[in-house]
C-alpha atoms as a PDB file:
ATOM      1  CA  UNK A   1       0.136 -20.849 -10.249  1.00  0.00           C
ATOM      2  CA  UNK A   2       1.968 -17.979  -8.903  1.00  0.00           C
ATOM      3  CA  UNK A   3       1.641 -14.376 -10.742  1.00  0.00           C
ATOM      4  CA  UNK A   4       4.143 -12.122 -10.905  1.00  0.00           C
ATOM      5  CA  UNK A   5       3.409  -8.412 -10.755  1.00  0.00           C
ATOM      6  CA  UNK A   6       5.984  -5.597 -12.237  1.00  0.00           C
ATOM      7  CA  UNK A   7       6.507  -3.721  -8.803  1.00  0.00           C
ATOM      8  CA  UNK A   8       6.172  -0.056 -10.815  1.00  0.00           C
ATOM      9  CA  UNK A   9       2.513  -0.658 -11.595  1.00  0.00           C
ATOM     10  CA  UNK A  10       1.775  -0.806  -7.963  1.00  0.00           C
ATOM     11  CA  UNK A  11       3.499   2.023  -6.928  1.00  0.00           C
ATOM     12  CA  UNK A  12       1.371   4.033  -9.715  1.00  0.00           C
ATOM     13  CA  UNK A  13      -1.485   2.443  -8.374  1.00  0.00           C
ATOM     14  CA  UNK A  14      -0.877   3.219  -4.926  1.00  0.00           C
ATOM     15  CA  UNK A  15      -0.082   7.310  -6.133  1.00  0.00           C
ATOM     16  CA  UNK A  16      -3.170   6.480  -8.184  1.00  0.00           C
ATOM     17  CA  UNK A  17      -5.348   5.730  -5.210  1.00  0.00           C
ATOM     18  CA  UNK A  18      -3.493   9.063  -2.926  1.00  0.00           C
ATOM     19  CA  UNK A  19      -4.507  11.117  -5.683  1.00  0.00           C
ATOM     20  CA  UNK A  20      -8.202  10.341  -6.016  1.00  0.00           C
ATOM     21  CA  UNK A  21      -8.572  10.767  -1.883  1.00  0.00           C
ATOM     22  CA  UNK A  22      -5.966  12.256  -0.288  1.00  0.00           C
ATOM     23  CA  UNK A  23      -7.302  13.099   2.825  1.00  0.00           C
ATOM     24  CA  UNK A  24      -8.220   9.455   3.101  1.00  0.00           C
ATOM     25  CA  UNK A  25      -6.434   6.322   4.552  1.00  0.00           C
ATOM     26  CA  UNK A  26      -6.629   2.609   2.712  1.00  0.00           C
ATOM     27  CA  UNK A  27      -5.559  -0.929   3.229  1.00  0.00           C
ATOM     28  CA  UNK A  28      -3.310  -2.013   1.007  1.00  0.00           C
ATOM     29  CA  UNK A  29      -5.330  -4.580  -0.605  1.00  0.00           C
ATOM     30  CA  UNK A  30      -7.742  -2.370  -1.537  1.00  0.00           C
ATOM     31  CA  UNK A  31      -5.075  -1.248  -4.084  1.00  0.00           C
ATOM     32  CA  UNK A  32      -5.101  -5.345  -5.880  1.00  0.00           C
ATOM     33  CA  UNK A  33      -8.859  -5.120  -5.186  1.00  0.00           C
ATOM     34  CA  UNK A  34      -8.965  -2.386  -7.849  1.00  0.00           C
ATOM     35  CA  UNK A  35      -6.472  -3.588 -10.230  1.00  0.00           C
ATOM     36  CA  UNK A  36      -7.019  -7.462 -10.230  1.00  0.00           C
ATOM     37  CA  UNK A  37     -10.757  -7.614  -9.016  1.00  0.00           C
ATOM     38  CA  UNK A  38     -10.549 -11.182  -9.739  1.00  0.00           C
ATOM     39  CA  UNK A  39      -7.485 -12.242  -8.243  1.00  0.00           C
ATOM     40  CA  UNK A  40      -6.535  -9.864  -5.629  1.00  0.00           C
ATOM     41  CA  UNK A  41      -5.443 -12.226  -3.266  1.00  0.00           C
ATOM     42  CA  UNK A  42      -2.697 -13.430  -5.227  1.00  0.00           C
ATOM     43  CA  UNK A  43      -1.328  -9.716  -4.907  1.00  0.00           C
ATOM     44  CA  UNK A  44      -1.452  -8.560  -1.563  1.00  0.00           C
ATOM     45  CA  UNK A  45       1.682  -9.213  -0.324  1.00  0.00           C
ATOM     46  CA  UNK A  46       3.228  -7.814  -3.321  1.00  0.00           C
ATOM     47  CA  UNK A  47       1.257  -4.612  -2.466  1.00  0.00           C
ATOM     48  CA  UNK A  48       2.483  -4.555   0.734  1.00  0.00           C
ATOM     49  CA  UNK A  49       6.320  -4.940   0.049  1.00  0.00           C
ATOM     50  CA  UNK A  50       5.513  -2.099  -2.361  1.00  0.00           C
ATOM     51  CA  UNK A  51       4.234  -0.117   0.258  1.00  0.00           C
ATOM     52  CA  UNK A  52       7.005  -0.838   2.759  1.00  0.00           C
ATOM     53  CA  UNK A  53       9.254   0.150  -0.088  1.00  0.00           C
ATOM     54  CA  UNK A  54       7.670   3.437  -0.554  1.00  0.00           C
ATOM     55  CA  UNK A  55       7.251   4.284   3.178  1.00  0.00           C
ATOM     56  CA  UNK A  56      11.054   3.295   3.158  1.00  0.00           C
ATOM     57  CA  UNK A  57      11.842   5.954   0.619  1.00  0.00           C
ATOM     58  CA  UNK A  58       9.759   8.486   2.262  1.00  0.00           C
ATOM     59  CA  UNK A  59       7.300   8.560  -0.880  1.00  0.00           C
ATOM     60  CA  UNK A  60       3.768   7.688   1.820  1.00  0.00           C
ATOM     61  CA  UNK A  61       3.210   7.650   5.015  1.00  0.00           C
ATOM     62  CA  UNK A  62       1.389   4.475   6.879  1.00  0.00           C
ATOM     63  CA  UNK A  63      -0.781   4.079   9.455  1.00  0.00           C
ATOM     64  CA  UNK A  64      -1.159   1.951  12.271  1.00  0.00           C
ATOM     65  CA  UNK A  65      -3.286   1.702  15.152  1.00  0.00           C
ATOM     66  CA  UNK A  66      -5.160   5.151  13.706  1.00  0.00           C
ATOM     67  CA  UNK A  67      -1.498   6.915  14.138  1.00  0.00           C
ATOM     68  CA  UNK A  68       1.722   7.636  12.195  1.00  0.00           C
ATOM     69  CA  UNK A  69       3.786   4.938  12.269  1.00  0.00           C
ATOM     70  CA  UNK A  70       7.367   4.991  12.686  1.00  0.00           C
ATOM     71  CA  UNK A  71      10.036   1.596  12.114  1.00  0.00           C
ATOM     72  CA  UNK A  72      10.050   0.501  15.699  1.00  0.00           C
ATOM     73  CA  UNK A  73       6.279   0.659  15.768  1.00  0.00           C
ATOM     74  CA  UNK A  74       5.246  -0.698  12.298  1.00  0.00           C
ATOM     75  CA  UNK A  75       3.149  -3.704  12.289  1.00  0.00           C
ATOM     76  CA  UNK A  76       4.064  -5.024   8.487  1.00  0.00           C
ATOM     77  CA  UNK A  77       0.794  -6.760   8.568  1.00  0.00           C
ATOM     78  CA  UNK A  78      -1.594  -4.339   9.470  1.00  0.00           C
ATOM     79  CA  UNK A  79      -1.147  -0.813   8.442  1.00  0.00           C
ATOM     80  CA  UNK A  80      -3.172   1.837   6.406  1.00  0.00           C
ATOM     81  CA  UNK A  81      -1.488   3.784   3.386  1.00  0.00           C
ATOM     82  CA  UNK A  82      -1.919   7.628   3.344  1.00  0.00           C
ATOM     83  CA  UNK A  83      -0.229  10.462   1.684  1.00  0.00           C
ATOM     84  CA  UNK A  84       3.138  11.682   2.677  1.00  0.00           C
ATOM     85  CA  UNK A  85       2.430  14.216   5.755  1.00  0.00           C
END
């Protein structure tokens, strides 16, 4: 069975997890580890779209490869969230 998430809740979660270490960098699925400790795996790649989303309106910054990314070097499947720079 497929679970559906309501995209806001992630976004607070993800400004959630900024807040509490903000000099710190995070998978994504570390965010659905917190919320849904049970069931995280059904979440990740609505995480991710989230975080696209947010790096799309300028809202985070991600990390890839231990740098800033940028569109033309963004590896959708593995990056690190931070806070906007």
């Amino acid at each position: 069975m497929k679970y559906t998430v309501d995209i806001p809740i992630l976004e607070l979660a993800i400004l959630e997890m900024i807040r509490m270490n903000p000099n710190q960098s995070f998978d994504p699925a570390e965010v659905v580890m917190w919320l849904f400790p049970q069931s995280w795996e059904y979440f990740v790649d609505d995480v991710v779209a989230e975080a696209e989303k947010m790096y799309d309106q300028g809202k985070i910054s991600l990390i890839f490869g231990g740098e800033s990314s940028n569109k033309t070097t963004l590896n959708k499947s593995a990056f690190k969230i931070t806070a906007k720079k």
